[in-house]
C-alpha atoms as a PDB file:
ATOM      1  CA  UNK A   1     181.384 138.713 106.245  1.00  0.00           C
ATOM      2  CA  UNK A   2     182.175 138.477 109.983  1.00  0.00           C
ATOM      3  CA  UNK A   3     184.886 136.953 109.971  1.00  0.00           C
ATOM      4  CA  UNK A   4     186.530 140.101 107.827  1.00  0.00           C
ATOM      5  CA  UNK A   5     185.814 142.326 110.256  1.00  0.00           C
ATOM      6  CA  UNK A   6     188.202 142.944 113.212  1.00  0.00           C
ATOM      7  CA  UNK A   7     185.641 142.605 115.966  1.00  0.00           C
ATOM      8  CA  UNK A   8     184.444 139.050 117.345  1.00  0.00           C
ATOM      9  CA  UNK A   9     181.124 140.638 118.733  1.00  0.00           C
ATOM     10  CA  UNK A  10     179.283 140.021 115.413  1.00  0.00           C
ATOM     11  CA  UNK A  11     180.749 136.383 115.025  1.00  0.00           C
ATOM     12  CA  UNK A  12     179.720 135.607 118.189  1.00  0.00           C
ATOM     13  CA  UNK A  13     176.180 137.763 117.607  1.00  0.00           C
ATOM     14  CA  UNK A  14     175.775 135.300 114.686  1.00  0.00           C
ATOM     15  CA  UNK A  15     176.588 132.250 116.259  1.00  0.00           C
ATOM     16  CA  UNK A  16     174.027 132.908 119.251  1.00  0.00           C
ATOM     17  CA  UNK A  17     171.416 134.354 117.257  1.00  0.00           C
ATOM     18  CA  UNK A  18     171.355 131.596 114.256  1.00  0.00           C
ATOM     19  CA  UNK A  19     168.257 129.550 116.287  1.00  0.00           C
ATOM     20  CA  UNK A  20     166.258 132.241 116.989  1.00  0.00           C
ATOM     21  CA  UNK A  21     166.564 133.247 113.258  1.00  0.00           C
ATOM     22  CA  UNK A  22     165.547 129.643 112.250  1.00  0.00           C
ATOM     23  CA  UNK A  23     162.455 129.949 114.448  1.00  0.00           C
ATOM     24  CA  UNK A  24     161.412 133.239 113.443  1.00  0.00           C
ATOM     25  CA  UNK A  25     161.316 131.649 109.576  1.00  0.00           C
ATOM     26  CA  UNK A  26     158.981 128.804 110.815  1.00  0.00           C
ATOM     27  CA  UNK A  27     157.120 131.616 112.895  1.00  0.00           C
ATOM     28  CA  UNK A  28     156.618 133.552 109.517  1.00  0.00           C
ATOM     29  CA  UNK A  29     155.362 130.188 107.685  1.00  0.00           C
ATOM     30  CA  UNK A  30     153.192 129.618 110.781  1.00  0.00           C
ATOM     31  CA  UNK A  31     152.057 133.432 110.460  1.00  0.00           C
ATOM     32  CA  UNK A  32     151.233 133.380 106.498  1.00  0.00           C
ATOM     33  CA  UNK A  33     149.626 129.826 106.850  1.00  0.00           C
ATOM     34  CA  UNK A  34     147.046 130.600 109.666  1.00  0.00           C
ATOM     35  CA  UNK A  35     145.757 133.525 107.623  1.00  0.00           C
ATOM     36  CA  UNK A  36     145.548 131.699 104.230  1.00  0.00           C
ATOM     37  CA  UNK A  37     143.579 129.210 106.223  1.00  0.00           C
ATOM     38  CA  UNK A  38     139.667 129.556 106.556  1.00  0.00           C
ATOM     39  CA  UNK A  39     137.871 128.757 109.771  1.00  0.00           C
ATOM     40  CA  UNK A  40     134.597 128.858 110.311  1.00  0.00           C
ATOM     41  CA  UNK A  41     134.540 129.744 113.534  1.00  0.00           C
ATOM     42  CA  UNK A  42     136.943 132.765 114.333  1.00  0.00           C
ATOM     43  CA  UNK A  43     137.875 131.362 118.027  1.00  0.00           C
ATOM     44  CA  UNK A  44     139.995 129.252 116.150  1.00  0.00           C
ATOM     45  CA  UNK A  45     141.642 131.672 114.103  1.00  0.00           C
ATOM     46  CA  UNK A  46     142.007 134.166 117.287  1.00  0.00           C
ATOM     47  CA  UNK A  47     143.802 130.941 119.170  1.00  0.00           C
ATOM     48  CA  UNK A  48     145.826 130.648 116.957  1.00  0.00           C
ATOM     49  CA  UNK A  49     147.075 133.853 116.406  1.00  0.00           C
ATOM     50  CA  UNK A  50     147.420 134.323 120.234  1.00  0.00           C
ATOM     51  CA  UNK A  51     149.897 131.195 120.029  1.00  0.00           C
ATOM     52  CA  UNK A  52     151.516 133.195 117.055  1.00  0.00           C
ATOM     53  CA  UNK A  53     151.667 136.461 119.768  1.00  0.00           C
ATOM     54  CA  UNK A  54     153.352 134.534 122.216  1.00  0.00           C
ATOM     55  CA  UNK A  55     155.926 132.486 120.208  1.00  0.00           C
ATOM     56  CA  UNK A  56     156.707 136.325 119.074  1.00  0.00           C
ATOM     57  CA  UNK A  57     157.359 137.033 122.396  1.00  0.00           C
ATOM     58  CA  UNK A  58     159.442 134.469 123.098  1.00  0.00           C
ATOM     59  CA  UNK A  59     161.576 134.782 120.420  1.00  0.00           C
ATOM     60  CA  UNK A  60     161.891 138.288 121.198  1.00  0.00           C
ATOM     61  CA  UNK A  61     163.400 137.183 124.476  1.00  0.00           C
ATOM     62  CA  UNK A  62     165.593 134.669 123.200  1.00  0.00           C
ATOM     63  CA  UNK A  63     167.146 137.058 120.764  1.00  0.00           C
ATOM     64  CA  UNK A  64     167.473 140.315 123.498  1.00  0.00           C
ATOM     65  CA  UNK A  65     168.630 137.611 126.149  1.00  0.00           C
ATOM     66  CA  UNK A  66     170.966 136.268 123.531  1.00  0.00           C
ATOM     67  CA  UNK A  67     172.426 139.820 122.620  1.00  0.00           C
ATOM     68  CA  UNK A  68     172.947 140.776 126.584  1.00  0.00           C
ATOM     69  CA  UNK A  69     175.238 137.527 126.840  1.00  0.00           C
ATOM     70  CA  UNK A  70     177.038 138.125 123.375  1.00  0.00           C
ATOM     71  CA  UNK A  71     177.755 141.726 125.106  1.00  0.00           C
ATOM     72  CA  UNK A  72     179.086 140.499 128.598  1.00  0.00           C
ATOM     73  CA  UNK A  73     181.702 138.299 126.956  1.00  0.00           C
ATOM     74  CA  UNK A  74     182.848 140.710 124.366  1.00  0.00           C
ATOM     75  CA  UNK A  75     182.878 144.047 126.194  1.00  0.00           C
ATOM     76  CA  UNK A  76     182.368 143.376 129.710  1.00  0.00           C
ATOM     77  CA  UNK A  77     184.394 140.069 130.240  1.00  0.00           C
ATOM     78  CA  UNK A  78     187.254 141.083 129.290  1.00  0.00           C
ATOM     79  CA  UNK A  79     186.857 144.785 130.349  1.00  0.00           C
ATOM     80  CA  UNK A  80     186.907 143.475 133.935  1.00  0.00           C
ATOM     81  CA  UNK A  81     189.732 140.908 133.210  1.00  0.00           C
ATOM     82  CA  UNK A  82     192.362 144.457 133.017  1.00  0.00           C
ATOM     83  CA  UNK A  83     190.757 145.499 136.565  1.00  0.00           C
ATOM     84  CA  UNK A  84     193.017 143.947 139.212  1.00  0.00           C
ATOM     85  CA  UNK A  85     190.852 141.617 140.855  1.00  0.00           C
ATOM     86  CA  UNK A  86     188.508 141.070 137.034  1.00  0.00           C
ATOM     87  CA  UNK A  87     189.877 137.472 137.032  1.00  0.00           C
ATOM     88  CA  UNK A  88     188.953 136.611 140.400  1.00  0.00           C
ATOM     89  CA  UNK A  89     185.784 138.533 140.201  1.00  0.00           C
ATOM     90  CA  UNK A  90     183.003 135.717 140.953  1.00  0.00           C
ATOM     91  CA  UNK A  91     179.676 138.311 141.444  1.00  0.00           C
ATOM     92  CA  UNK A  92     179.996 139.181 137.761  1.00  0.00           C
ATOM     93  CA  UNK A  93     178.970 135.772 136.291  1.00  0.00           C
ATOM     94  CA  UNK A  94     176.045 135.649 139.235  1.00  0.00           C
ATOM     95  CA  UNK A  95     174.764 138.954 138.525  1.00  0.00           C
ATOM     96  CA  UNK A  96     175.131 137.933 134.257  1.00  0.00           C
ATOM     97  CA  UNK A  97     172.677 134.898 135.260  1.00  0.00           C
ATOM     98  CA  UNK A  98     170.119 137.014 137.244  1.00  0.00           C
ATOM     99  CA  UNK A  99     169.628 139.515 134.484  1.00  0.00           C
ATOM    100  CA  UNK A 100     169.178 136.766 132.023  1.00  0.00           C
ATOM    101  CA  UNK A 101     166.641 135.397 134.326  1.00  0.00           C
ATOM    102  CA  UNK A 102     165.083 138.800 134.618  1.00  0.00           C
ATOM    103  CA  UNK A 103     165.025 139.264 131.117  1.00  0.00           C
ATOM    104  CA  UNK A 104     162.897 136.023 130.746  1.00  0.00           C
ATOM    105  CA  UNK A 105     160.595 136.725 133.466  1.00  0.00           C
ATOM    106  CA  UNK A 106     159.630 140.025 131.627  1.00  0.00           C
ATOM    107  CA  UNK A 107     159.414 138.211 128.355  1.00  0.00           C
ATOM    108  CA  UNK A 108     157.012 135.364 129.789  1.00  0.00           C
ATOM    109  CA  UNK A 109     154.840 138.063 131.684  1.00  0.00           C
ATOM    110  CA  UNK A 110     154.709 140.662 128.562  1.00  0.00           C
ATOM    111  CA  UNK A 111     154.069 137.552 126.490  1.00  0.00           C
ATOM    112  CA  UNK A 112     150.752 136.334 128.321  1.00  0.00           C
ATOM    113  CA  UNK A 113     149.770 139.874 128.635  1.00  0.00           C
ATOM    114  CA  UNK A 114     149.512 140.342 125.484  1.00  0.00           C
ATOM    115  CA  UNK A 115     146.955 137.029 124.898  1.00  0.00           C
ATOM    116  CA  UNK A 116     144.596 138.181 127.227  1.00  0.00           C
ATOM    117  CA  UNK A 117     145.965 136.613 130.784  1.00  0.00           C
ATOM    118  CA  UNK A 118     145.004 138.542 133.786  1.00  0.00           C
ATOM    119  CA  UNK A 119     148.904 138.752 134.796  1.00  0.00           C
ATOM    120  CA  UNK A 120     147.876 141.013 138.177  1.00  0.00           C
ATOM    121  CA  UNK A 121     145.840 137.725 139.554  1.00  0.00           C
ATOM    122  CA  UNK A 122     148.288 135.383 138.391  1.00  0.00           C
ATOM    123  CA  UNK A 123     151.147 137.218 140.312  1.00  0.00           C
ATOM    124  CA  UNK A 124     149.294 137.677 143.309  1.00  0.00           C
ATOM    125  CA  UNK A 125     148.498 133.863 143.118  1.00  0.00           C
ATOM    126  CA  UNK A 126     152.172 133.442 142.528  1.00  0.00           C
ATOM    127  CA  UNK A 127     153.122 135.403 145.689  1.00  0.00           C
ATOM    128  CA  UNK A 128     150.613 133.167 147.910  1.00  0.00           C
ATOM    129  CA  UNK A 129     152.150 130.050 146.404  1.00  0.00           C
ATOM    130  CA  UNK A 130     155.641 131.590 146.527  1.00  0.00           C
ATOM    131  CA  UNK A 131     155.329 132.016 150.598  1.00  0.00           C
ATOM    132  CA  UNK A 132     154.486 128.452 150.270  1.00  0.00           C
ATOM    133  CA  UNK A 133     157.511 127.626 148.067  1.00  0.00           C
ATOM    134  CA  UNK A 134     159.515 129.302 150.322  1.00  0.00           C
ATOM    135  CA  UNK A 135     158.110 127.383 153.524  1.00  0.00           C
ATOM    136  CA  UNK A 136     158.711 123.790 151.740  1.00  0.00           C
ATOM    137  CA  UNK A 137     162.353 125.388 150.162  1.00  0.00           C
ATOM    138  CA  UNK A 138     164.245 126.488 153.627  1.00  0.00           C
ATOM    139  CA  UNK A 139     167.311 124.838 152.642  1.00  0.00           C
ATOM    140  CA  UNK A 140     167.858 126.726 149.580  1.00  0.00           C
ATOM    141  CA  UNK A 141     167.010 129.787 150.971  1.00  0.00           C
ATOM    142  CA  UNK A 142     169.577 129.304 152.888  1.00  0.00           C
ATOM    143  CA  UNK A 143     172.160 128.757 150.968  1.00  0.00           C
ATOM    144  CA  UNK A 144     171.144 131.223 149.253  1.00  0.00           C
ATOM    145  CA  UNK A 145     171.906 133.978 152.177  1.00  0.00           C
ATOM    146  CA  UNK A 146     174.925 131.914 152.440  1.00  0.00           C
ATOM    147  CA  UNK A 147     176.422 132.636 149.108  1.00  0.00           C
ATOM    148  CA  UNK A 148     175.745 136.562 149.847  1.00  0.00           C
ATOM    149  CA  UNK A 149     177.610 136.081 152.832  1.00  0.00           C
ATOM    150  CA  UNK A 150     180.494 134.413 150.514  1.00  0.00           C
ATOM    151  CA  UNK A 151     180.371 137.394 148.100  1.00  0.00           C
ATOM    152  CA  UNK A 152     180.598 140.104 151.493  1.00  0.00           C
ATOM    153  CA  UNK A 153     182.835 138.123 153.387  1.00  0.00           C
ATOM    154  CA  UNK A 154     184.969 136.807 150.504  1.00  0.00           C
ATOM    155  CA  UNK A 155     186.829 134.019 152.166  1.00  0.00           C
ATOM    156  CA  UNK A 156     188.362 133.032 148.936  1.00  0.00           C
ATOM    157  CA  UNK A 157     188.275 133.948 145.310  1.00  0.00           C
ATOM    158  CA  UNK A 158     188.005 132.120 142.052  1.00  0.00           C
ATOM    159  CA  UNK A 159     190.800 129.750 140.992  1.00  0.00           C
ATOM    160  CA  UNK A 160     191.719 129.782 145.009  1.00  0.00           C
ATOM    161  CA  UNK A 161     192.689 126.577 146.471  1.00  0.00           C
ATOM    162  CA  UNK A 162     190.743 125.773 149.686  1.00  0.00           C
ATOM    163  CA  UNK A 163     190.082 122.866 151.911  1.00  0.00           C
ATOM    164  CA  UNK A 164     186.879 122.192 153.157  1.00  0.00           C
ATOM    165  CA  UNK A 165     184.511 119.286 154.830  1.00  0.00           C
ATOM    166  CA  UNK A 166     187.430 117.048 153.503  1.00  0.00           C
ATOM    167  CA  UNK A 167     187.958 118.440 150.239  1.00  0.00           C
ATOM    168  CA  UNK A 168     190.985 119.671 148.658  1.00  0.00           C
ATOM    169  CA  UNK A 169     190.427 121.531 145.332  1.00  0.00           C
ATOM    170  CA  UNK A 170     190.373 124.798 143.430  1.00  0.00           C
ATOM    171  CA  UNK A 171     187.540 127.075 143.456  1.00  0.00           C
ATOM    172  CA  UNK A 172     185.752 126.853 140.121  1.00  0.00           C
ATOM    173  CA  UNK A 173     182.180 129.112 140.287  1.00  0.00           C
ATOM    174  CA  UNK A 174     180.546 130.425 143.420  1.00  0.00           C
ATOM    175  CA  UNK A 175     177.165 130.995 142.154  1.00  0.00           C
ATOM    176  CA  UNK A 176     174.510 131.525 145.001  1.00  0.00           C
ATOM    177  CA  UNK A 177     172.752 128.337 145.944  1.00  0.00           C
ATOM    178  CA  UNK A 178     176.531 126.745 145.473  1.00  0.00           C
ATOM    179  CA  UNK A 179     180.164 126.899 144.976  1.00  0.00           C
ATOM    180  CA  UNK A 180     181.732 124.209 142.274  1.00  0.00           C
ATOM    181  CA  UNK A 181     185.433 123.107 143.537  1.00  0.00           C
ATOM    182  CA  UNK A 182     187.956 121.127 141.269  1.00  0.00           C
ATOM    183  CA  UNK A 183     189.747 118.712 143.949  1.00  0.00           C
ATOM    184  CA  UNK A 184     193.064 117.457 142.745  1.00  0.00           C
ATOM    185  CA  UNK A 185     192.287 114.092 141.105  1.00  0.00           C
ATOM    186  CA  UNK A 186     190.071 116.539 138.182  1.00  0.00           C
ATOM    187  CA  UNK A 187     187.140 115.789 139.925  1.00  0.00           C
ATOM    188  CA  UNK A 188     183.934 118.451 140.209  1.00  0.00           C
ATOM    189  CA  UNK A 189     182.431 118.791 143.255  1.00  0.00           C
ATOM    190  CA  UNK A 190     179.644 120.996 144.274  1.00  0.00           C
ATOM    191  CA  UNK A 191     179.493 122.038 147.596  1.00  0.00           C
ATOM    192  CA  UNK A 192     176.097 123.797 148.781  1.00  0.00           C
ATOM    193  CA  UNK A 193     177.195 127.381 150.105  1.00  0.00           C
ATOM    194  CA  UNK A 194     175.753 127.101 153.744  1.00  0.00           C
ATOM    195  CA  UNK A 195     178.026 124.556 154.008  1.00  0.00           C
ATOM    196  CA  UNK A 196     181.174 127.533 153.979  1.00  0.00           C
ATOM    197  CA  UNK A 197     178.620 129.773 157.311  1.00  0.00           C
ATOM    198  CA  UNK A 198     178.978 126.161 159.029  1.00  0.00           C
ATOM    199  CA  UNK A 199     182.407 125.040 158.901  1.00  0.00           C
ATOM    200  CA  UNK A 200     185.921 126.247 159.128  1.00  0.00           C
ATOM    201  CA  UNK A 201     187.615 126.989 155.244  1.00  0.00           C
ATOM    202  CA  UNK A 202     191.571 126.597 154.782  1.00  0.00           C
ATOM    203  CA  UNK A 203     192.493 128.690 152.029  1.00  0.00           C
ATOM    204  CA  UNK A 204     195.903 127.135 151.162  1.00  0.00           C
ATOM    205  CA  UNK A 205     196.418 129.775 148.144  1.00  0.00           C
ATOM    206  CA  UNK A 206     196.651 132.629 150.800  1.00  0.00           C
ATOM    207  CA  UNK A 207     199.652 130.713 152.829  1.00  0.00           C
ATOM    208  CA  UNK A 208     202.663 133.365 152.508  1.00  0.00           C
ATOM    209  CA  UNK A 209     204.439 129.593 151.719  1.00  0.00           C
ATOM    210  CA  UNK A 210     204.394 126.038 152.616  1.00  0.00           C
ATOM    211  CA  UNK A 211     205.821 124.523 155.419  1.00  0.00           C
ATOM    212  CA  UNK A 212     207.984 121.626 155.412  1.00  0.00           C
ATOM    213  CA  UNK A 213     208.794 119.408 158.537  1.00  0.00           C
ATOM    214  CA  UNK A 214     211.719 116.594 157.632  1.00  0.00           C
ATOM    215  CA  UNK A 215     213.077 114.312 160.647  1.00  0.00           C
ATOM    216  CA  UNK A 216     216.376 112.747 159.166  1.00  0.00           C
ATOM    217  CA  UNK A 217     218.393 110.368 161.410  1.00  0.00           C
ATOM    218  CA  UNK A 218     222.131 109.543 161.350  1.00  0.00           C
ATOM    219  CA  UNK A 219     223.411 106.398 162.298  1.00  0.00           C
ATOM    220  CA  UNK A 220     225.136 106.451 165.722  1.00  0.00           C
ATOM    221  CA  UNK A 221     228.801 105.914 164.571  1.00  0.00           C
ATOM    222  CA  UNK A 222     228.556 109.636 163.375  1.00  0.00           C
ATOM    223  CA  UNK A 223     230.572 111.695 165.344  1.00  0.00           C
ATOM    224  CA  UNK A 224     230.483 115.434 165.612  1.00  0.00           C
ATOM    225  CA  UNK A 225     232.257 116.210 163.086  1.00  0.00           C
ATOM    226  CA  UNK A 226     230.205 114.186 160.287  1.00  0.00           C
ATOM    227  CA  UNK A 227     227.176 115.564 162.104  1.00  0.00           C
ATOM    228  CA  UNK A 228     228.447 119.070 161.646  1.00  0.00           C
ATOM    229  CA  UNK A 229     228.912 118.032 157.921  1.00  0.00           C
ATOM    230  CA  UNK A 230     225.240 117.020 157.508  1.00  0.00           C
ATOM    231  CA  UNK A 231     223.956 120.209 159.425  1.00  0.00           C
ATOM    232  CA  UNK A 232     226.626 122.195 157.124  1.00  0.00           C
ATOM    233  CA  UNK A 233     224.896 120.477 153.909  1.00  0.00           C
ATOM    234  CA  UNK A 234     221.347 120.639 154.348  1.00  0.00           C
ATOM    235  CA  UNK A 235     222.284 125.070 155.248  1.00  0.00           C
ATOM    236  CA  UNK A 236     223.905 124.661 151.768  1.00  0.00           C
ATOM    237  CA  UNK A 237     221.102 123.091 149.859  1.00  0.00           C
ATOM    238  CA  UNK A 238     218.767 125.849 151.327  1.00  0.00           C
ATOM    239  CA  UNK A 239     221.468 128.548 149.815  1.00  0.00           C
ATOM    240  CA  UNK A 240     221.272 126.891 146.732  1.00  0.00           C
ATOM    241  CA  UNK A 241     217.781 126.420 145.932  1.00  0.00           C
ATOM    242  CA  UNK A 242     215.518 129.817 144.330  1.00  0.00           C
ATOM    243  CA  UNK A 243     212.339 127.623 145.700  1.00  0.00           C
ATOM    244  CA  UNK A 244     213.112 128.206 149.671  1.00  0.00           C
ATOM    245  CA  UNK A 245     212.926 130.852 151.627  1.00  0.00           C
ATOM    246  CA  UNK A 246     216.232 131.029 152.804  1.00  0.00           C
ATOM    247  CA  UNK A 247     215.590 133.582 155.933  1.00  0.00           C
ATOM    248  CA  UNK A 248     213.188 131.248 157.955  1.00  0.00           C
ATOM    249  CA  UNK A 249     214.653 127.556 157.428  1.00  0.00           C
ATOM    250  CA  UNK A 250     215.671 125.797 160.263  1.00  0.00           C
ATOM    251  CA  UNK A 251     218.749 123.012 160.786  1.00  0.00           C
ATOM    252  CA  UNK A 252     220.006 121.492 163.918  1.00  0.00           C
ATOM    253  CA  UNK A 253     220.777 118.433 166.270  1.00  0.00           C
ATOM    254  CA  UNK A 254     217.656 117.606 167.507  1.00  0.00           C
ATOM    255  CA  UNK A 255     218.065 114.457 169.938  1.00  0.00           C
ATOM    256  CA  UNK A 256     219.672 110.938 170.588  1.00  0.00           C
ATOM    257  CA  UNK A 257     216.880 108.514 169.063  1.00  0.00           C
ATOM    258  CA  UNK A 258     216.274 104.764 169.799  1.00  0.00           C
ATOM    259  CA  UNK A 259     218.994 104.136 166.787  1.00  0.00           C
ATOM    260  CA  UNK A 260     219.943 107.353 165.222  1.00  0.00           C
ATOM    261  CA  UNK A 261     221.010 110.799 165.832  1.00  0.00           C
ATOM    262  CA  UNK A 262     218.185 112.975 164.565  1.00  0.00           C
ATOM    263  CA  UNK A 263     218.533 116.458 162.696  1.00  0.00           C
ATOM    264  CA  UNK A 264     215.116 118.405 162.401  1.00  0.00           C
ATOM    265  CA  UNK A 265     215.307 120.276 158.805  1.00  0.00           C
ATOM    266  CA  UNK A 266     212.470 122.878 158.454  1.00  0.00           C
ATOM    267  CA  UNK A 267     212.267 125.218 155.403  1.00  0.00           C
ATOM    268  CA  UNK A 268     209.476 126.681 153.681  1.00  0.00           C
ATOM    269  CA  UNK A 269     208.579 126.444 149.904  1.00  0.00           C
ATOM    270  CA  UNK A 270     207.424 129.780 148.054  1.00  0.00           C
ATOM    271  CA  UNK A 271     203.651 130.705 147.336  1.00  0.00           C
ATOM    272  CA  UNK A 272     204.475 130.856 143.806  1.00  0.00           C
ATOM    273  CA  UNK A 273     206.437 127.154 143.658  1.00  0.00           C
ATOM    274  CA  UNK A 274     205.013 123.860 143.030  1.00  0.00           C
ATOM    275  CA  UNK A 275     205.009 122.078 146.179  1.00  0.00           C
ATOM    276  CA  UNK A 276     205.468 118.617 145.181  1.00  0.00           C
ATOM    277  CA  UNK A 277     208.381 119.461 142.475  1.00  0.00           C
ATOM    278  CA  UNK A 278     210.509 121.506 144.994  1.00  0.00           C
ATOM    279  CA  UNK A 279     210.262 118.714 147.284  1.00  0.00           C
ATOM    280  CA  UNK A 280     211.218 116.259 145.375  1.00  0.00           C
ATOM    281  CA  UNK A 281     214.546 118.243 143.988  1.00  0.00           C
ATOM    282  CA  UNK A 282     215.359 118.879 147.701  1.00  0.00           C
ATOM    283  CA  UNK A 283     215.049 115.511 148.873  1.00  0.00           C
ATOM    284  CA  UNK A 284     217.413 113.938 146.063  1.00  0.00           C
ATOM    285  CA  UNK A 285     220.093 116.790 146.700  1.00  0.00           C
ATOM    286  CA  UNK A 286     219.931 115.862 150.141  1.00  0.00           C
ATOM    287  CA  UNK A 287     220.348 112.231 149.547  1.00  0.00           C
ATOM    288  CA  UNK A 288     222.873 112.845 147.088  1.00  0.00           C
ATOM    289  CA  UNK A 289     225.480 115.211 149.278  1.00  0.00           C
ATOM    290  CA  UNK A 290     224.702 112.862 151.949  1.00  0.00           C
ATOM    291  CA  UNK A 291     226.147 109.736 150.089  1.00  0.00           C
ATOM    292  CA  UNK A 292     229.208 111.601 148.927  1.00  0.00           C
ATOM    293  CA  UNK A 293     229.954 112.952 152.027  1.00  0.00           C
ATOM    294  CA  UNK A 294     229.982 109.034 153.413  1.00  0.00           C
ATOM    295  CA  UNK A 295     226.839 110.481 155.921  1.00  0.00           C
ATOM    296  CA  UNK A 296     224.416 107.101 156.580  1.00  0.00           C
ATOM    297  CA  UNK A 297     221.109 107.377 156.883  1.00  0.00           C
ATOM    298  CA  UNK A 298     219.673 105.066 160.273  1.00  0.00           C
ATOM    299  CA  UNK A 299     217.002 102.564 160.026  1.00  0.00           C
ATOM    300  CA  UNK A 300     215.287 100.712 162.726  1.00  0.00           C
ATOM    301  CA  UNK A 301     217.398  98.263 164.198  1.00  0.00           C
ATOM    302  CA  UNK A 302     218.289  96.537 167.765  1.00  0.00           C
ATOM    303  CA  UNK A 303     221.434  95.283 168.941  1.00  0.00           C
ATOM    304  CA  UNK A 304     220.808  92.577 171.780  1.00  0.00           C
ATOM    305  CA  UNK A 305     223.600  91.788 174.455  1.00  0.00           C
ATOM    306  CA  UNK A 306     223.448  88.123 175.476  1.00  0.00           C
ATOM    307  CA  UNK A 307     225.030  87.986 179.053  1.00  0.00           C
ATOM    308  CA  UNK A 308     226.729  84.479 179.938  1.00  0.00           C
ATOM    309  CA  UNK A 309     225.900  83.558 183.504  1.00  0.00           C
END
């Protein structure tokens, strides 16, 4: 029946409510059974129904906790997605775990409430033990600030590629204890979000483009002319290729080497261009004009002089 309809908020309501449906079948058995039951003594019975109470509870919970997630990633999700910065938005998935958590924390309280706990002693004995908690749990508290300072400061967003402490990778999640990066090889690395306060972060997705530094050397029985040529060819290449940025490239004679004339190329690969595939197209143009202009590229060598006395 859901799949007819044009909406994928009641598949997905299905799919995540299908366990707590289960359990609230057994709960029913578990209900009907307790009662056809006969105890003699009715401390028994009233156990039992308080575990009946809070199971109720619970599965309350799951099922409104449940809901609130089907509704974020129907409506909200993608909602925020058409905003400009929706996809790049990493507070929405924290603040969609805190509620969740808040939901549950209700649920568990309002469940031993209604057995008979006395909640109002058991959260003032959880706010002497929490001061404790906190005490022995510095580090993630921490981190904690840290990743609040990451959502104010926002040094980078999701799917950003940064550098940091050595690693090279895209952002993944910034939740706030930690911030999950993807570096190159696939791997996942999580990174604890003090660590971004401490040290210095390269965001390499912000670079306007990348900067490319090539030293090529000419043997020395160039002469001006061919050198010319070469200067002439790498200008061209730049002309030619919709990956540079043709304005701020730089070509010239740079200086008389141990065995080659050198020419300093610099050129600069657009944001939106993969760096290793532009690279690699430049670098075979360049050694292909090269050859058919009859240009040689130098290699180390030494020519000794032996001096008859």
């Amino acid at each position: 029946l859901t799949k007819k309809t044009k909406t994928k908020l009641d598949d997905i309501l299905i799919d995540k409510l299908e366990k707590p449906i289960v359990y609230s079948i057994i709960l029913l058995g578990y209900w009907i059974a307790i009662h056809d039951l006969h105890f003699s003594d009715k401390s028994i019975l009233t156990s039992l129904e308080n575990i009946g109470f809070f199971a109720t509870i619970i599965i309350l919970t799951s099922i409104i906790s449940r809901i609130f997630d089907a509704f974020v990633t129907e409506v909200i999700l993608p909602y925020a997605e058409k905003t400009e910065r929706g996809q790049n938005n990493f507070l929405l998935p924290v603040i969609r775990k805190t509620l969740r958590s808040v939901i549950w924390i209700f649920g568990i309280i309002i469940g031993l409430d209604n057995i008979g706990l006395d909640i109002t002693a058991m959260i003032a004995g959880l706010g002497i033990g929490g001061l404790a908690l906190a005490l022995a749990a510095q580090d993630s508290v921490k981190n904690i600030f840290a990743g609040i300072m990451i959502f104010l400061d926002k040094p980078f967003k999701i799917q950003d590629r940064i550098q940091i402490e050595g690693y090279d990778g895209i952002v993944e999640e910034v939740g706030l204890r930690s911030t999950r990066l993807r570096t190159l090889d696939g791997r996942i690395v999580t990174i604890p979000n003090s660590t971004f306060t401490d040290q210095s972060v390269v965001n390499i997705t912000s670079q306007p483009s990348l900067k490319i530094k090539l030293n090529l050397g000419l043997t020395y029985d160039t002469d001006e002319k061919g050198m010319q040529k070469g200067i002439d060819i790498l200008n061209q290449i730049v002309a030619d290729n919709n990956d540079i940025l043709d304005k701020t490239c730089e070509v010239g004679f740079k200086d008389f080497g141990d065995f080659s004339l050198g020419i300093l190329f610099i050129y600069f690969i657009k944001p939106e261009s993969h760096w290793l595939n532009s690279q690699h197209i430049i670098n075979k143009e360049i050694l292909k004009r090269f050859n058919e202009a009859g240009l040689e590229f130098a290699f180390p060598t030494q020519t000794i002089l032996k001096k008859e006395i």
